[in-house]
C-alpha atoms as a PDB file:
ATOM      1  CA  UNK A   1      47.740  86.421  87.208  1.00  0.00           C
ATOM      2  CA  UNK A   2      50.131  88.254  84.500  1.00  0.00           C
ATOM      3  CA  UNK A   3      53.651  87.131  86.101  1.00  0.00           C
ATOM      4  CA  UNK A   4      54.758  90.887  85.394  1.00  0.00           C
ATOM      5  CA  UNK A   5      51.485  92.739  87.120  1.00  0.00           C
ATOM      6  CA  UNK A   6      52.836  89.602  90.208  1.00  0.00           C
ATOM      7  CA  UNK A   7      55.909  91.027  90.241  1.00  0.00           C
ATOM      8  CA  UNK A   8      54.602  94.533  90.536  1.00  0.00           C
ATOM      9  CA  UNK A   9      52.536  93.969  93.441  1.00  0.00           C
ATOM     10  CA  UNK A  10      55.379  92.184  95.506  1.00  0.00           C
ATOM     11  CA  UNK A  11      57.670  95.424  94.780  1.00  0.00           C
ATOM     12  CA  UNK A  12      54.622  97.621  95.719  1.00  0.00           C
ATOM     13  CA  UNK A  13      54.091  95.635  98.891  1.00  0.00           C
ATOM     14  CA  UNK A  14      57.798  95.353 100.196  1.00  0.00           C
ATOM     15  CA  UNK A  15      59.672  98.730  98.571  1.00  0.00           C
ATOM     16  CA  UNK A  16      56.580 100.724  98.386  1.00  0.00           C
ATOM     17  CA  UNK A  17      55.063 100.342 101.705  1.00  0.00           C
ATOM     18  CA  UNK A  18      57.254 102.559 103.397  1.00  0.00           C
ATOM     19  CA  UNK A  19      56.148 105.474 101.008  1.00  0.00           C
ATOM     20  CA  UNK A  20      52.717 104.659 101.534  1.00  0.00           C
ATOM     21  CA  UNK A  21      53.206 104.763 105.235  1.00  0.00           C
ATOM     22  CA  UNK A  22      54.631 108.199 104.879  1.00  0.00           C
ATOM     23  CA  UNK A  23      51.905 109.804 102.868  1.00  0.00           C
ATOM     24  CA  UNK A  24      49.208 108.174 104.869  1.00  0.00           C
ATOM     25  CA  UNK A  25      51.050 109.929 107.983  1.00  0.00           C
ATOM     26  CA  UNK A  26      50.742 113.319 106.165  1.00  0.00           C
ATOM     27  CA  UNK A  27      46.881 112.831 106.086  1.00  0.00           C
ATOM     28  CA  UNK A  28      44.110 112.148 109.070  1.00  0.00           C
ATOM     29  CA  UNK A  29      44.344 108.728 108.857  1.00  0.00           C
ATOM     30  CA  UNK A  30      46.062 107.900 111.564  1.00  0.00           C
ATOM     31  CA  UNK A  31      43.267 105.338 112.753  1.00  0.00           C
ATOM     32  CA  UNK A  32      43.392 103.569 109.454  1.00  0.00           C
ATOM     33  CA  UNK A  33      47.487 103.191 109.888  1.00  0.00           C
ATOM     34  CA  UNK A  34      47.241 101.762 112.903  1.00  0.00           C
ATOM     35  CA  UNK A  35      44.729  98.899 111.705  1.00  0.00           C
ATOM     36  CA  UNK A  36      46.757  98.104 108.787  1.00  0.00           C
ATOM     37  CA  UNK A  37      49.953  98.140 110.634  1.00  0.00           C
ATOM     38  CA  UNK A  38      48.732  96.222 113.286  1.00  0.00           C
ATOM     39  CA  UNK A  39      47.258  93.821 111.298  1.00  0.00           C
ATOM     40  CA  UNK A  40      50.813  93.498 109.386  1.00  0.00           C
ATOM     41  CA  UNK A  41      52.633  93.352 112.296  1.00  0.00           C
ATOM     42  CA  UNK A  42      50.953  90.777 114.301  1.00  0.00           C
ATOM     43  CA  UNK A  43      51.115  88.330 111.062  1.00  0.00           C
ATOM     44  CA  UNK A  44      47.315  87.951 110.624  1.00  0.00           C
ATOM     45  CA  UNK A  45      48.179  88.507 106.838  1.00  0.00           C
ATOM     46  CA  UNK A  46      51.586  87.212 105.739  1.00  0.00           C
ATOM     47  CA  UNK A  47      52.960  90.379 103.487  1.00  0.00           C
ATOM     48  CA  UNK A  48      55.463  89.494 100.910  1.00  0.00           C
ATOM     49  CA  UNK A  49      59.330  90.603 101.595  1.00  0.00           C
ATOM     50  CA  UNK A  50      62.443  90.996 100.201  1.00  0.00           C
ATOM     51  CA  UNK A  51      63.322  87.340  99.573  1.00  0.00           C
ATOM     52  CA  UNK A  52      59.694  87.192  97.925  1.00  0.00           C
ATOM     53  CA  UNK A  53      60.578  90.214  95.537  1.00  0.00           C
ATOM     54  CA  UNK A  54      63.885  88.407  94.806  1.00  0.00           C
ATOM     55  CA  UNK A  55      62.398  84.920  94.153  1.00  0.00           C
ATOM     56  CA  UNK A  56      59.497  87.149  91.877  1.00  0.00           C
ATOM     57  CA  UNK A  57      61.824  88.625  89.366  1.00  0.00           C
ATOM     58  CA  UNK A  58      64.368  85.871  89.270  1.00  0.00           C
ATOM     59  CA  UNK A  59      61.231  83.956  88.125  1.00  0.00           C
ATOM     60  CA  UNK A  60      60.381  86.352  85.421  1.00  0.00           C
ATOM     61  CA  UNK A  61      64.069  86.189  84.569  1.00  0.00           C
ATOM     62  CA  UNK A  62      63.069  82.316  83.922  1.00  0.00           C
ATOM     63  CA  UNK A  63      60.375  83.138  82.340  1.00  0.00           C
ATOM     64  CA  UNK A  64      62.282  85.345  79.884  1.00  0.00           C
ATOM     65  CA  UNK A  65      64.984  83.013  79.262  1.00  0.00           C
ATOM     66  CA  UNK A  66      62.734  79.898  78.812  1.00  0.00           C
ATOM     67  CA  UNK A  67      59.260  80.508  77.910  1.00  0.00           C
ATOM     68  CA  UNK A  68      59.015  84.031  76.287  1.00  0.00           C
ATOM     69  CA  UNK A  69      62.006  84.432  74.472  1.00  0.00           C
ATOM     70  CA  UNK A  70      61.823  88.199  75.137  1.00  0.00           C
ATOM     71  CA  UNK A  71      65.489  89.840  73.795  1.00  0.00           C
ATOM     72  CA  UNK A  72      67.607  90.342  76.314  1.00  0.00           C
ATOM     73  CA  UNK A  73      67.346  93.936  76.521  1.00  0.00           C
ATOM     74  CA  UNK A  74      63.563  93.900  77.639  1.00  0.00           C
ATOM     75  CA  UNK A  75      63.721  93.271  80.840  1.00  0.00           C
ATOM     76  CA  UNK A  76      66.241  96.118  81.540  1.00  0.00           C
ATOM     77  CA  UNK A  77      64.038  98.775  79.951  1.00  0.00           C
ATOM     78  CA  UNK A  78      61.292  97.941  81.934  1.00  0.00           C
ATOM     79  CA  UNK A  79      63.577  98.390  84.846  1.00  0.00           C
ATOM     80  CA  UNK A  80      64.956 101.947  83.493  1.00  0.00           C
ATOM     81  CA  UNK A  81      61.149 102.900  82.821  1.00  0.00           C
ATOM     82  CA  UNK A  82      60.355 102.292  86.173  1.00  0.00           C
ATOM     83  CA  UNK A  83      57.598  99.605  85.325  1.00  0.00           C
ATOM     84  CA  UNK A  84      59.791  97.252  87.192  1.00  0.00           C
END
């Protein structure tokens, strides 16, 4: 998996969720909500967190430095652009 599409699916999963939840409360799925959130909340599926978004990006911040020699302003655009 692209480390950067990784990274974006952690943040979806941890920052996002909320959101989700929110919108999903707005509509008639109620049912659906309560499956997912029981599932998540009983630990059948282990959902990333925050120290799992942390330890994502400071490995892409590896990966910049080391591997992909991106310049050093990259990494902050994607940020600004929201792609991050």
């Amino acid at each position: 998996m692209n480390p950067v599409n990784a990274y974006l699916l952690i943040k979806r999963l941890t920052r996002d969720w909320q959101r989700i939840r929110q919108l999903m409360n707005a509509n008639p799925g109620d049912q659906f909500i309560k499956n997912i959130t029981g599932v998540r909340e009983a630990n059948a599926v282990k959902y990333p967190d925050d120290e799992d978004l942390d330890g994502a990006a400071q490995g892409l911040l590896r990966l910049q430095a080391n591997l992909f020699n991106w310049r050093a302003n990259y990494l902050p655009q994607l940020f600004l652009r929201g792609w991050v």
